[in-house]
PDB file of N, CA and C in Angstrom:
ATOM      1  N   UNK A   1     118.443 110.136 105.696  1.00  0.00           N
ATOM      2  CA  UNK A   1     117.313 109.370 105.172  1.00  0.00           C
ATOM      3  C   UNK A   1     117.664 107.890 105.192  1.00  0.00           C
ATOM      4  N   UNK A   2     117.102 107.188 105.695  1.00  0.00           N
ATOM      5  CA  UNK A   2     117.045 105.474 105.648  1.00  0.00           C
ATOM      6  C   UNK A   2     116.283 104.893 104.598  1.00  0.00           C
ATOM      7  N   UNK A   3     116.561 104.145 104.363  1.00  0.00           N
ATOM      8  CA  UNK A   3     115.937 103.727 103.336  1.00  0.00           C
ATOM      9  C   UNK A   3     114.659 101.867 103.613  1.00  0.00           C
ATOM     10  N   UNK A   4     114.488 101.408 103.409  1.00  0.00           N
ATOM     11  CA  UNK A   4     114.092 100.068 103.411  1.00  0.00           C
ATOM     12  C   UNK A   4     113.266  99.502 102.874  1.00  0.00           C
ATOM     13  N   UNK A   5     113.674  98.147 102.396  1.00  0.00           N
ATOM     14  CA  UNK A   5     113.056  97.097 100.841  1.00  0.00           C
ATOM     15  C   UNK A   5     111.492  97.700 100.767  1.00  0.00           C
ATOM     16  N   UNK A   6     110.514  97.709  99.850  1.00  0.00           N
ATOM     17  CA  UNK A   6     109.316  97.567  99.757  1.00  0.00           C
ATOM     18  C   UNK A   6     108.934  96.304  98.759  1.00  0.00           C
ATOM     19  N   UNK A   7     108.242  95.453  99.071  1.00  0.00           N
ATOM     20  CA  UNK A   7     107.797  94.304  97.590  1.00  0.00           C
ATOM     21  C   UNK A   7     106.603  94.732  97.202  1.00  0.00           C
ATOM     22  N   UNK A   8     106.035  95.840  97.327  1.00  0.00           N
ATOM     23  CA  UNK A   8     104.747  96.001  96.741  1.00  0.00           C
ATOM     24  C   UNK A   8     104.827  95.669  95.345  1.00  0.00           C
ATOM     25  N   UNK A   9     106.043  96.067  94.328  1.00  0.00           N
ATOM     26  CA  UNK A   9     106.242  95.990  92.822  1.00  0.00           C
ATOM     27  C   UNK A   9     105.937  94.256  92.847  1.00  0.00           C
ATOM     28  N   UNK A  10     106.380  93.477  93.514  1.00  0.00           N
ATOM     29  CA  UNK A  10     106.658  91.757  93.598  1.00  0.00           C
ATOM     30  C   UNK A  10     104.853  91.261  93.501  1.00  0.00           C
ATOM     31  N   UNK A  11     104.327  92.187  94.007  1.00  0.00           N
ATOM     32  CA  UNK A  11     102.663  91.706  94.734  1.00  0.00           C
ATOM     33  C   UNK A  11     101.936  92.326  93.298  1.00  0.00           C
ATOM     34  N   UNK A  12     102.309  93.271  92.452  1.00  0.00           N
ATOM     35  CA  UNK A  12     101.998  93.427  91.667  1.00  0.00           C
ATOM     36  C   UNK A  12     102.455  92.958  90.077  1.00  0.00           C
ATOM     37  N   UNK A  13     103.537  91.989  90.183  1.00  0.00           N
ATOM     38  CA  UNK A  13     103.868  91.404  89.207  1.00  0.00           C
ATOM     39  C   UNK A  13     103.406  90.164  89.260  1.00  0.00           C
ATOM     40  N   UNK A  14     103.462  89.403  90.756  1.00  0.00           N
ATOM     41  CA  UNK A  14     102.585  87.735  90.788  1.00  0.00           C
ATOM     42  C   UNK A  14     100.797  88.050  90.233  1.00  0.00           C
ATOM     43  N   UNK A  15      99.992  89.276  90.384  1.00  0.00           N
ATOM     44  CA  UNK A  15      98.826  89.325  89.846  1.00  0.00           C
ATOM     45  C   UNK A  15      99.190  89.394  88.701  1.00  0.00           C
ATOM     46  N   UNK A  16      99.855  89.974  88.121  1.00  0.00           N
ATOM     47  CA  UNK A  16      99.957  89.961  86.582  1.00  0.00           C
ATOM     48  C   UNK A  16     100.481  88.581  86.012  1.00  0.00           C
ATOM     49  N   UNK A  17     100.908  88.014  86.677  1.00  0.00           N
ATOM     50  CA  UNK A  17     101.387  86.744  86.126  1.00  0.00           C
ATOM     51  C   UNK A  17     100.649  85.590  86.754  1.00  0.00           C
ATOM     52  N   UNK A  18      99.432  85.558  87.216  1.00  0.00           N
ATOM     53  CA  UNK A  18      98.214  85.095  88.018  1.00  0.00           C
ATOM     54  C   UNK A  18      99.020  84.154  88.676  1.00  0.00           C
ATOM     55  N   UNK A  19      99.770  84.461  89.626  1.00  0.00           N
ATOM     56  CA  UNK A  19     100.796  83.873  90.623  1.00  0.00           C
ATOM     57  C   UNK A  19     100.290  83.766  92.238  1.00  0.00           C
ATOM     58  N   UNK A  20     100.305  83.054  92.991  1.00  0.00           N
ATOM     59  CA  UNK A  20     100.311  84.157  94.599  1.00  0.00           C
ATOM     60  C   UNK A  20     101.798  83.703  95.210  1.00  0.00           C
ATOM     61  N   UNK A  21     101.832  84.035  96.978  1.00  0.00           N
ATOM     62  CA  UNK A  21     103.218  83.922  97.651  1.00  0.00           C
ATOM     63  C   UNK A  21     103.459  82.807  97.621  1.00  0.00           C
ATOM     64  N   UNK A  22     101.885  81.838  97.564  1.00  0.00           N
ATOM     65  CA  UNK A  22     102.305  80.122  97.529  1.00  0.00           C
ATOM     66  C   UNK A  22     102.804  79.600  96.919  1.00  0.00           C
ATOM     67  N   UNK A  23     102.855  80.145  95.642  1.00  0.00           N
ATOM     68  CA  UNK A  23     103.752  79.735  94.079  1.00  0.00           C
ATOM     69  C   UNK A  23     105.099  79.484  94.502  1.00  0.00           C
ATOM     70  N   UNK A  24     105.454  80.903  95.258  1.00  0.00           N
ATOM     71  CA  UNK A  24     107.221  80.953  95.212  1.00  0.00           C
ATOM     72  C   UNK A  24     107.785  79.709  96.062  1.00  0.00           C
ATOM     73  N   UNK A  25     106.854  79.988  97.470  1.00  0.00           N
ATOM     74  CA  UNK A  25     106.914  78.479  98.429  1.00  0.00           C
ATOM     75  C   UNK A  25     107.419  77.109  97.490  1.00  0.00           C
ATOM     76  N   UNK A  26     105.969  76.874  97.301  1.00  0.00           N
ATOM     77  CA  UNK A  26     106.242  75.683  96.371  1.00  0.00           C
ATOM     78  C   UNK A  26     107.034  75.697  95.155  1.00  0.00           C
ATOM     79  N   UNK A  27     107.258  76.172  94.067  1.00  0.00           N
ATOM     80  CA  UNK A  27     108.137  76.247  93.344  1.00  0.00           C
ATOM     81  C   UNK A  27     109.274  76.220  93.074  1.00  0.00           C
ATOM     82  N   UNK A  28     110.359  77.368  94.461  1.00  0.00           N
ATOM     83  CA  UNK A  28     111.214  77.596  94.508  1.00  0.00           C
ATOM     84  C   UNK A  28     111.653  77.217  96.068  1.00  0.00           C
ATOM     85  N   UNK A  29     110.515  77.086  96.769  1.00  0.00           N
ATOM     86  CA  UNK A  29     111.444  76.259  98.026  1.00  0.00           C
ATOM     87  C   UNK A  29     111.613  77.375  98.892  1.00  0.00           C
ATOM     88  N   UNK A  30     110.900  79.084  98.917  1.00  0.00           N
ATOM     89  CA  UNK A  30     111.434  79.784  99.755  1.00  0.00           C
ATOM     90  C   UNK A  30     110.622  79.719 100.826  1.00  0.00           C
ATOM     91  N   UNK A  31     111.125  80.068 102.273  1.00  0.00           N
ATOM     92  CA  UNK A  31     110.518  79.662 103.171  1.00  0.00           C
ATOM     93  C   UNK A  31     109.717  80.756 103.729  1.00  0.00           C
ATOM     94  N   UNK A  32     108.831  80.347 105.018  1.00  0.00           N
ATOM     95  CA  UNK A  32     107.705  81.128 105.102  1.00  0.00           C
ATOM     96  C   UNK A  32     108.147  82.195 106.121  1.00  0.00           C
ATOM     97  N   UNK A  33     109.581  82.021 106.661  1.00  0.00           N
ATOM     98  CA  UNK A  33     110.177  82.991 107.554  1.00  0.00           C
ATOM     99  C   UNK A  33     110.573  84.100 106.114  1.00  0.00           C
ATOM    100  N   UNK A  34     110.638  83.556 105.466  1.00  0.00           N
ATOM    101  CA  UNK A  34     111.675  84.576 104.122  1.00  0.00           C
ATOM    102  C   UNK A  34     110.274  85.248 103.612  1.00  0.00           C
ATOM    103  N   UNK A  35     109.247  85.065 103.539  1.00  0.00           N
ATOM    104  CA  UNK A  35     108.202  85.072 103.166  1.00  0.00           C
ATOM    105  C   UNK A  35     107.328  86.237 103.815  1.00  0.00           C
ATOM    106  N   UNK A  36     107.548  86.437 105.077  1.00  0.00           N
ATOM    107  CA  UNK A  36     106.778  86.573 106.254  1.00  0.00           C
ATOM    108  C   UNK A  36     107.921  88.168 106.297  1.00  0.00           C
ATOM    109  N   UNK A  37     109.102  87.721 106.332  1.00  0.00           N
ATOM    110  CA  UNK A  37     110.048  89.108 106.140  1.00  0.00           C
ATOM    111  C   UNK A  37     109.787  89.987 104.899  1.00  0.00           C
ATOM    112  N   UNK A  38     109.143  89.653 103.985  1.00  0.00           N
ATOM    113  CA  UNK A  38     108.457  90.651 102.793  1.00  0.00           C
ATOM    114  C   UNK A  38     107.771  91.024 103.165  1.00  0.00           C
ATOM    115  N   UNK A  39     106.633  90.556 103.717  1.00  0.00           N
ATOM    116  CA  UNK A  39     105.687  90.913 104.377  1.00  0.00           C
ATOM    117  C   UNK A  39     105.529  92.256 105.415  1.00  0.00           C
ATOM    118  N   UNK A  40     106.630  91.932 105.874  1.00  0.00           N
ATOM    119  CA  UNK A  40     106.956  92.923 106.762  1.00  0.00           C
ATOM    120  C   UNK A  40     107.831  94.304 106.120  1.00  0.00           C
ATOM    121  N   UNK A  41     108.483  94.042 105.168  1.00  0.00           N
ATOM    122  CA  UNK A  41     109.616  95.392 104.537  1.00  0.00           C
ATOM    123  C   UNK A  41     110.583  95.187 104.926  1.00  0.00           C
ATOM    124  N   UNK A  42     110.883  93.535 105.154  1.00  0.00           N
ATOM    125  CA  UNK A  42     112.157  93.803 105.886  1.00  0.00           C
ATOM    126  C   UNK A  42     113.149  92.763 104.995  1.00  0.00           C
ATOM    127  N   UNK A  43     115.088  93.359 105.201  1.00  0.00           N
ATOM    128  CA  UNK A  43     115.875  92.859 104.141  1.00  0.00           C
ATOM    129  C   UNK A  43     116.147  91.670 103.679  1.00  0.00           C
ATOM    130  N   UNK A  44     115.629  90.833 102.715  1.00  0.00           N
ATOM    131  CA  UNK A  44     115.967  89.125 102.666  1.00  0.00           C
ATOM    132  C   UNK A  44     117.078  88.948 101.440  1.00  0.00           C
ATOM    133  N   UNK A  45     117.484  87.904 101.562  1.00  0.00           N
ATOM    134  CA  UNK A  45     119.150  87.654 100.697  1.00  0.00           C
ATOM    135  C   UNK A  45     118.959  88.425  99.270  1.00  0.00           C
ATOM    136  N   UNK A  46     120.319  88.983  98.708  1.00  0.00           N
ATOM    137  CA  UNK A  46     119.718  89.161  97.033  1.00  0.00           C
ATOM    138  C   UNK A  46     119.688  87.904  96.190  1.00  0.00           C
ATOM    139  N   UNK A  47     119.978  86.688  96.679  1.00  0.00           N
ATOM    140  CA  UNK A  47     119.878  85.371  95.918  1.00  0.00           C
ATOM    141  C   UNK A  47     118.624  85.247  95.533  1.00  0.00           C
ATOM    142  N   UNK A  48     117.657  85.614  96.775  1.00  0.00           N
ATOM    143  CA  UNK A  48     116.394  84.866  96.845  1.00  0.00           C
ATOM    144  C   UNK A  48     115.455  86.232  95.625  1.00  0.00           C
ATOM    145  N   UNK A  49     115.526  87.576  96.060  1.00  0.00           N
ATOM    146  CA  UNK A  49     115.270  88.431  94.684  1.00  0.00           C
ATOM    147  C   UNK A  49     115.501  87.893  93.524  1.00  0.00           C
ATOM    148  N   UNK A  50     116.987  87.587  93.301  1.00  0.00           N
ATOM    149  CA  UNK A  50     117.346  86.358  92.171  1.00  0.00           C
ATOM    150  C   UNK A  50     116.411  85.901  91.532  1.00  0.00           C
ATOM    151  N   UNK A  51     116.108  84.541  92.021  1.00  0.00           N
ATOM    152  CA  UNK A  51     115.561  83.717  92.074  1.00  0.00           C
ATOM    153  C   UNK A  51     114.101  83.956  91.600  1.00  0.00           C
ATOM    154  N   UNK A  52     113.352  84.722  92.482  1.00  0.00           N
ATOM    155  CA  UNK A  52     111.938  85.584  92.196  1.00  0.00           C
ATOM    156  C   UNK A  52     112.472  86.225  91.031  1.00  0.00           C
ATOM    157  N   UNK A  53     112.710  86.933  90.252  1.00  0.00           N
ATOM    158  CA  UNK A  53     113.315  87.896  89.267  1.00  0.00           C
ATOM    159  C   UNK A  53     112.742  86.224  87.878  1.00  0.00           C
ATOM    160  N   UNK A  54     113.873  85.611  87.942  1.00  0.00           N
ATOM    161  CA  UNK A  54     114.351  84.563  87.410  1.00  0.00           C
ATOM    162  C   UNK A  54     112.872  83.629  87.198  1.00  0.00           C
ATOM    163  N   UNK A  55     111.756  83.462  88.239  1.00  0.00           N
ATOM    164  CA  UNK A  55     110.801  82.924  87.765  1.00  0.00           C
ATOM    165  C   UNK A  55     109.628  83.200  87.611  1.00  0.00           C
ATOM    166  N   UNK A  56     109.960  84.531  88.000  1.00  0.00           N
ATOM    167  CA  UNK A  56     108.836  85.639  87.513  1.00  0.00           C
ATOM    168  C   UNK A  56     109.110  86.400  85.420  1.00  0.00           C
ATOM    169  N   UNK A  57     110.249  85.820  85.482  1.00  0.00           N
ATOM    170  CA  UNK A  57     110.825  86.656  84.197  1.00  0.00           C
ATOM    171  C   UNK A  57     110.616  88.221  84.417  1.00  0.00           C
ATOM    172  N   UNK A  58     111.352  89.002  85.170  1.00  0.00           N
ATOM    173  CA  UNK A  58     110.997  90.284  85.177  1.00  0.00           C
ATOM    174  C   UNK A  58     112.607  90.504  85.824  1.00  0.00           C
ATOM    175  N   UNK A  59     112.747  91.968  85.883  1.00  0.00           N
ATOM    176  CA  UNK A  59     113.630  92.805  85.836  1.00  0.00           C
ATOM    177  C   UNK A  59     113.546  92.962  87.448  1.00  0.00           C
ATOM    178  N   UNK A  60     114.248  93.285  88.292  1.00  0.00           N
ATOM    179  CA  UNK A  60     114.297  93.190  89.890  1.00  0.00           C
ATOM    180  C   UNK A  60     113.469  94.635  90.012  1.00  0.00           C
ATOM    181  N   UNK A  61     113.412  95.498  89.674  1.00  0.00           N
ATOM    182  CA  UNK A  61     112.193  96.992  90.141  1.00  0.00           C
ATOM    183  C   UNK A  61     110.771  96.300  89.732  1.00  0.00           C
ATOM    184  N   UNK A  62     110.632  95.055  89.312  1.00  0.00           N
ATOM    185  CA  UNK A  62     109.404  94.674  89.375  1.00  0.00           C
ATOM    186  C   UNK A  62     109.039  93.467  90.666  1.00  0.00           C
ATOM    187  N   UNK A  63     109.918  93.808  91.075  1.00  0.00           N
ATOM    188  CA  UNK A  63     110.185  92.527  92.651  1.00  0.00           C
ATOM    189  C   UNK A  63     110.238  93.600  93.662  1.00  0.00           C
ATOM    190  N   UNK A  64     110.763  94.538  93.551  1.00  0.00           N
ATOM    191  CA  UNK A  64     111.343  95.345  95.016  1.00  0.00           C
ATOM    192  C   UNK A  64     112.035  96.780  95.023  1.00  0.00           C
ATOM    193  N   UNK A  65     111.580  97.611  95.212  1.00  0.00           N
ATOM    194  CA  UNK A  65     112.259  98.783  95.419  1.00  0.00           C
ATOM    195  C   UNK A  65     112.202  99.684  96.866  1.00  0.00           C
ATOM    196  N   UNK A  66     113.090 100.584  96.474  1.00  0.00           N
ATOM    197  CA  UNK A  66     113.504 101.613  97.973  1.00  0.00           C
ATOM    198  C   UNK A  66     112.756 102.118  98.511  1.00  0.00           C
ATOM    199  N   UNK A  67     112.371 102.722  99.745  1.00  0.00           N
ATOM    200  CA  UNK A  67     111.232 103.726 100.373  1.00  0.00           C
ATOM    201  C   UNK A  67     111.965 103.942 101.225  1.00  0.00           C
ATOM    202  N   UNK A  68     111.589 105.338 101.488  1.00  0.00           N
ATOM    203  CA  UNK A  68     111.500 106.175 102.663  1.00  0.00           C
ATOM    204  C   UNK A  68     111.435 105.343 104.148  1.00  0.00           C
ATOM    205  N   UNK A  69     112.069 104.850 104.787  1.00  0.00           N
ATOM    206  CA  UNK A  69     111.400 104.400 105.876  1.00  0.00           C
ATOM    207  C   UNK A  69     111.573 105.435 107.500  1.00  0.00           C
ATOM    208  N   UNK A  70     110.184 105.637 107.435  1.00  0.00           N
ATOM    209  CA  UNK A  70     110.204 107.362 108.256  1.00  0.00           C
ATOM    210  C   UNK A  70     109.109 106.576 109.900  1.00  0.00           C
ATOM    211  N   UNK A  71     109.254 105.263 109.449  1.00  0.00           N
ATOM    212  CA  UNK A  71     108.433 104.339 110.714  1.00  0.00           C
ATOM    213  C   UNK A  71     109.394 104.714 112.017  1.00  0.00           C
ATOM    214  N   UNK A  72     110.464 103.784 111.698  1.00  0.00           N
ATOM    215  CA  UNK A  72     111.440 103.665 112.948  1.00  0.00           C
ATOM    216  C   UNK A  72     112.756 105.060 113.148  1.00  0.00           C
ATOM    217  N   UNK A  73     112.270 105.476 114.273  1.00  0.00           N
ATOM    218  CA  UNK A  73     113.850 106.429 114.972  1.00  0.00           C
ATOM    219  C   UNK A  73     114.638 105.478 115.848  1.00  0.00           C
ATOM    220  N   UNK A  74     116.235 105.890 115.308  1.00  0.00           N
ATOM    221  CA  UNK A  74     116.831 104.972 116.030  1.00  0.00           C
ATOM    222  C   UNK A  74     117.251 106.139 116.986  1.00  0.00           C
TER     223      UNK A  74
END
């Protein structure tokens, strides 16, 4: 089983905190390649989770957790 990031929890904590992706941009400076890789499910630094965690005030399973990833056969 493979596993790989999901941010759906992240997309549902910026509505609760009437946030969007532009916030983090501007706020914290993350970029739109780092941005664009959430987007996609794909792995970005644990600094930058950090960071989101840190100005979201939330616990990291409200930023990002594991899935199944049953897309790609290598």
């Amino acid at each position: 089983m493979k596993l790989r990031p999901s941010y759906k929890p992240m997309e549902i904590t910026l509505i609760k905190r009437d946030k969007i992706k532009a916030d983090l941009k501007k706020d914290l400076g993350i970029s739109s390649s780092t941005l664009a890789k959430m987007s996609k499910g794909e792995f970005v630094a644990l600094s930058v989770i950090a960071q989101i965690c840190e100005y979201l005030d939330c616990p990291i399973q409200e930023v990002v957790e594991f899935v199944d990833d049953d897309s790609k056969e290598s």
